[in-house]
C-alpha atoms as a PDB file:
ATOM      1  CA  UNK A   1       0.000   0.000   0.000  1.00  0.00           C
ATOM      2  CA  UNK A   2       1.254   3.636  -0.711  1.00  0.00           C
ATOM      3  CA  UNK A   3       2.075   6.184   2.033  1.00  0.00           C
ATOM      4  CA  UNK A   4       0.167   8.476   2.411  1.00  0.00           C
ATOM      5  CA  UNK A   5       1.692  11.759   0.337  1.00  0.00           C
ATOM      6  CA  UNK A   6       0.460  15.171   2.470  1.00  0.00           C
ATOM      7  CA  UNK A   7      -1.014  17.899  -0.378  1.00  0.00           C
ATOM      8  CA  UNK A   8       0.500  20.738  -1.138  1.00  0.00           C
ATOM      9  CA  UNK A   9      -0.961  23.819   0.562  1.00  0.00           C
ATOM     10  CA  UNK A  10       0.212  26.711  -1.993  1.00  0.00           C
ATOM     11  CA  UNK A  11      -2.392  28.364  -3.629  1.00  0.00           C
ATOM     12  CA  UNK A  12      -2.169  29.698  -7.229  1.00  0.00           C
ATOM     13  CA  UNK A  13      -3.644  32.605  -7.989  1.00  0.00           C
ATOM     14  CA  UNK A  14      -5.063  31.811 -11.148  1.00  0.00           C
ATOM     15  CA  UNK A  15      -7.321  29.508  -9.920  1.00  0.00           C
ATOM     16  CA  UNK A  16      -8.841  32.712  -7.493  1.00  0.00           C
ATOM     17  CA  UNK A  17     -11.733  34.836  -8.486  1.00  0.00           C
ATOM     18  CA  UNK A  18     -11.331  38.099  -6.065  1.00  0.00           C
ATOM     19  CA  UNK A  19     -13.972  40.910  -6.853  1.00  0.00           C
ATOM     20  CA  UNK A  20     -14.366  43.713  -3.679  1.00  0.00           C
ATOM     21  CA  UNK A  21     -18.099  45.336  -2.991  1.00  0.00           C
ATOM     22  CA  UNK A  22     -19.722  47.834  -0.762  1.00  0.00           C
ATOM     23  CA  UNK A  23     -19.495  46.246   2.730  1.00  0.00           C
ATOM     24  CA  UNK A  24     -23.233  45.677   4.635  1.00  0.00           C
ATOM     25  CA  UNK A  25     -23.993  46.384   8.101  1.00  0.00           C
ATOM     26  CA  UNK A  26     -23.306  49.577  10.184  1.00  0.00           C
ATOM     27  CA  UNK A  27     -20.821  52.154   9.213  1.00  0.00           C
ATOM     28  CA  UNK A  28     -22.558  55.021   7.905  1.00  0.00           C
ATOM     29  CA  UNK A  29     -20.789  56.661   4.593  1.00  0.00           C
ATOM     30  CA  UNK A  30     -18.078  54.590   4.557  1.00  0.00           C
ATOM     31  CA  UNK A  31     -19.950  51.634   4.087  1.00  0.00           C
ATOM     32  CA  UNK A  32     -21.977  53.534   1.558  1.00  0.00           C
ATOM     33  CA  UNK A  33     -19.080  54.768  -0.880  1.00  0.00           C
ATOM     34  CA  UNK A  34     -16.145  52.909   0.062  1.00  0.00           C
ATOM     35  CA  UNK A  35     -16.012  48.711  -1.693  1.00  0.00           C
ATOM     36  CA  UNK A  36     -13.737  47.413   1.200  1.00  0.00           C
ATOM     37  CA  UNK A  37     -16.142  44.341   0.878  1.00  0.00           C
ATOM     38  CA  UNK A  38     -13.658  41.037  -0.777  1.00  0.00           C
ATOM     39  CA  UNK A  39     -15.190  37.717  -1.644  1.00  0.00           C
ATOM     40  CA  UNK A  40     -12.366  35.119  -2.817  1.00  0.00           C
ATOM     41  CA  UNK A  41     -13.917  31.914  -4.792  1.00  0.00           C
ATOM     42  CA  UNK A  42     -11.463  29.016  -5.408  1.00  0.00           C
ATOM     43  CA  UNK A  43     -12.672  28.099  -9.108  1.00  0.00           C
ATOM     44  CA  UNK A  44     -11.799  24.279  -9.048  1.00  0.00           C
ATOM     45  CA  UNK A  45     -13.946  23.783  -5.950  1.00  0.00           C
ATOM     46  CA  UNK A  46     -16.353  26.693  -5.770  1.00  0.00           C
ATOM     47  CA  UNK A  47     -15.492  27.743  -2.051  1.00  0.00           C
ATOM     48  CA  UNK A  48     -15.834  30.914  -1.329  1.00  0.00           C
ATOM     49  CA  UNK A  49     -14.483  33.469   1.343  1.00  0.00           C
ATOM     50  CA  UNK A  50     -16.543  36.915   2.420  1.00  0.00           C
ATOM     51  CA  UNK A  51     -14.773  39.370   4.810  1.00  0.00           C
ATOM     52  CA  UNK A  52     -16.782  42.953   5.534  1.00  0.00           C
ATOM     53  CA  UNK A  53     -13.996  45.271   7.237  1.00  0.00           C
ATOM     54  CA  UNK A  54     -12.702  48.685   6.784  1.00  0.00           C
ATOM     55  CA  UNK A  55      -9.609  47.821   5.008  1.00  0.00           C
ATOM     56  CA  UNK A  56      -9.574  46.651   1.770  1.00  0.00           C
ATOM     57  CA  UNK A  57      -5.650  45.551   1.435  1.00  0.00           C
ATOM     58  CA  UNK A  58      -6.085  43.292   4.895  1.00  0.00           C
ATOM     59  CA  UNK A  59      -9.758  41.500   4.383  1.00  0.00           C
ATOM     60  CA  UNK A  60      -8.022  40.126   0.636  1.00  0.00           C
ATOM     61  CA  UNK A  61      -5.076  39.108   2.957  1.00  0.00           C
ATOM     62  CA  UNK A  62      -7.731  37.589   5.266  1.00  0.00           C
ATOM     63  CA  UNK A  63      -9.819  35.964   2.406  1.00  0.00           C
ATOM     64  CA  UNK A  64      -7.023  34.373   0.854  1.00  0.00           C
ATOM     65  CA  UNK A  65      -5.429  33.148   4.136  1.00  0.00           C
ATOM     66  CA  UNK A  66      -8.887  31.625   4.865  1.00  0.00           C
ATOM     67  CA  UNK A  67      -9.741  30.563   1.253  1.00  0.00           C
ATOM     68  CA  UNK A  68      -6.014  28.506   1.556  1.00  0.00           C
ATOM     69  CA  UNK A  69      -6.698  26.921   4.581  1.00  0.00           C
ATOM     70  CA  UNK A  70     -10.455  25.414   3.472  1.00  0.00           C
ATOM     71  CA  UNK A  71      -9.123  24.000   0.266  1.00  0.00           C
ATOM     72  CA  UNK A  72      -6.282  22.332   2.106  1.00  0.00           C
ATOM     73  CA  UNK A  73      -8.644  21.164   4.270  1.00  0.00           C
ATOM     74  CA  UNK A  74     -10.674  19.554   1.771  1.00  0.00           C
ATOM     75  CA  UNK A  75      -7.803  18.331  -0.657  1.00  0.00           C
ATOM     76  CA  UNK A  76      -6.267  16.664   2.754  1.00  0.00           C
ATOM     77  CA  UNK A  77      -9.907  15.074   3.838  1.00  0.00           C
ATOM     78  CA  UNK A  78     -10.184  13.706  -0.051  1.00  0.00           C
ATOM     79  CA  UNK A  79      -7.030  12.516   0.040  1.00  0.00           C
ATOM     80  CA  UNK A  80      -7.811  10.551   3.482  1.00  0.00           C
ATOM     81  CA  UNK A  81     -10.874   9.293   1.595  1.00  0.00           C
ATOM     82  CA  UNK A  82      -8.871   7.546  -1.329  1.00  0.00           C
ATOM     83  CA  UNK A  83      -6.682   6.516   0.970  1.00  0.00           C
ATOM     84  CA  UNK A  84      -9.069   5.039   3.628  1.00  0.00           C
ATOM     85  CA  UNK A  85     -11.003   3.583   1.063  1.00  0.00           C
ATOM     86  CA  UNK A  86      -7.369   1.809  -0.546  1.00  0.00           C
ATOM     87  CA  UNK A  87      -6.883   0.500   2.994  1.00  0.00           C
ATOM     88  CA  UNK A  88     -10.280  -1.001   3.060  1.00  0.00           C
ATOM     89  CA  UNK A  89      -9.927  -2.593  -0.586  1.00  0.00           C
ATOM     90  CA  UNK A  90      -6.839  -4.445   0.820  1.00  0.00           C
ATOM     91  CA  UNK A  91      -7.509  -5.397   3.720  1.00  0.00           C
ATOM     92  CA  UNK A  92     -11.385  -5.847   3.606  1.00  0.00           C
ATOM     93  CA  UNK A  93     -14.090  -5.926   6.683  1.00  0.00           C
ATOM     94  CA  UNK A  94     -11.203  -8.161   8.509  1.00  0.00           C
ATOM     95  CA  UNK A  95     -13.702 -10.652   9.883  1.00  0.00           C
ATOM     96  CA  UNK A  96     -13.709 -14.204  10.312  1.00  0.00           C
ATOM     97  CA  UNK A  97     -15.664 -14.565   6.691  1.00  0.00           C
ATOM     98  CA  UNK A  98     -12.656 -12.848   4.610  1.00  0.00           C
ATOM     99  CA  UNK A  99      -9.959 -15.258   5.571  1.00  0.00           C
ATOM    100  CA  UNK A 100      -8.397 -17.542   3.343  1.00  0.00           C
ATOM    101  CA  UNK A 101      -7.075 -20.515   5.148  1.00  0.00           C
ATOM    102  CA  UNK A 102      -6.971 -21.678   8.291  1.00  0.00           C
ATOM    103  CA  UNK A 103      -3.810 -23.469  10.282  1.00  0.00           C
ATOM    104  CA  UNK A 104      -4.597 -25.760  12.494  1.00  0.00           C
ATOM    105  CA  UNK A 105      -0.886 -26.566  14.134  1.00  0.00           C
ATOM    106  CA  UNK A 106      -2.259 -28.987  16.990  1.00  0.00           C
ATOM    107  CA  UNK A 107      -4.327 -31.382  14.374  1.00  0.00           C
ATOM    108  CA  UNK A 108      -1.961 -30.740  11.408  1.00  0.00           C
ATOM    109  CA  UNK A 109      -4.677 -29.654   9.302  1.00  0.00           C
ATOM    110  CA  UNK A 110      -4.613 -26.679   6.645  1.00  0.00           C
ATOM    111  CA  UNK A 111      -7.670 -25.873   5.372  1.00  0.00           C
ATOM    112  CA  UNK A 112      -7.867 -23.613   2.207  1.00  0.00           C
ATOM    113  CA  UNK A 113     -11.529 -21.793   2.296  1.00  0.00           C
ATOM    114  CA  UNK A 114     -11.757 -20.882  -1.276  1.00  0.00           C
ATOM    115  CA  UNK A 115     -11.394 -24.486  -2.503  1.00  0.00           C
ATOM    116  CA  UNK A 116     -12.798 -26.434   0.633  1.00  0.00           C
ATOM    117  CA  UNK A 117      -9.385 -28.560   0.604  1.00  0.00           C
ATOM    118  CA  UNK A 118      -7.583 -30.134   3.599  1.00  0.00           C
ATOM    119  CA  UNK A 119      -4.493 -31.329   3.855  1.00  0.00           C
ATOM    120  CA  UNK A 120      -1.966 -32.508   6.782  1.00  0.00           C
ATOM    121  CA  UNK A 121       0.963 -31.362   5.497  1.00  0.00           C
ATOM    122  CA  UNK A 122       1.516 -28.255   7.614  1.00  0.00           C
ATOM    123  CA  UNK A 123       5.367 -28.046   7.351  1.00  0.00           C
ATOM    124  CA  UNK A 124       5.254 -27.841   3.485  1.00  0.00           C
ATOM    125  CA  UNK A 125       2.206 -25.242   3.180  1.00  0.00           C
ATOM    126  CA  UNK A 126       4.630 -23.036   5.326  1.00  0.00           C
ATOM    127  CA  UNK A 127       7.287 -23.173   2.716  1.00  0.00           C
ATOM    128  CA  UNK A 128       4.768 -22.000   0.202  1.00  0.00           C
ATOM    129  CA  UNK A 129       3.347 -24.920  -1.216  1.00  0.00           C
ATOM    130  CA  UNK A 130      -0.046 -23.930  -2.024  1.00  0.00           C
ATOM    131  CA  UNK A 131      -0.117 -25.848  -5.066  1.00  0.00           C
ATOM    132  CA  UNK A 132      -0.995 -29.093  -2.319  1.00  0.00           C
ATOM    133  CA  UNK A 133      -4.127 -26.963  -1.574  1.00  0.00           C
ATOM    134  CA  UNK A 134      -5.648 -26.921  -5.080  1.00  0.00           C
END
């Protein structure tokens, strides 16, 4: 199984929409006249950051900062996904009904579940003989 590879948390620019608006909210003329209002949307994703201050030059600091952090988030919690879902592909629900064969070291028994065979010679299925199994 792969190890797990930990994304890349650079963002390019080209892949930002920024546009700046009229704020909302109290704040008199300011508010009114001034668009220190940002909104950030990450294109690929769709996610989208709004921050209403007074300064323009810090909330598109803020809003990308922010807009960074939630598509990390999200390319780290898909990445977890495919690999969670790798892990489960190989190694299955890990119950009794997913084995293969079964040792029996007291008896001298081997029994191979996919074919229903039995044999008694343990030593030589522990070399990797499974050919006897078949």
């Amino acid at each position: 199984m792969p190890l797990y590879q930990d994304v890349d948390s650079v963002l390019p620019l080209a892949e930002v929409e920024l546009t700046t608006q009229r704020g909302h909210g109290s704040g008199g003329q300011n508010q009114n006249k001034v668009e220190s209002a940002v909104r950030v949307v990450h294109k690929p994703t769709g996610i989208s950051v709004f921050i209403n201050g007074r300064d323009q030059y810090r909330n598109k600091q803020l809003a990308l900062e922010i807009l960074q952090a939630r598509v990390a988030t999200e390319k780290r919690q898909a990445a977890h996904e495919a690999q969670q879902l790798l892990k489960f592909e190989q190694l299955g629900f890990g119950s009794r009904s997913g084995k293969i064969r079964t040792y029996n070291f007291i008896n001298s028994i081997v029994t191979d579940h996919r074919t229903g065979q039995k044999t008694h010679r343990v030593a030589e299925i522990m070399k990797g003989r499974f050919e006897l199994l078949k």
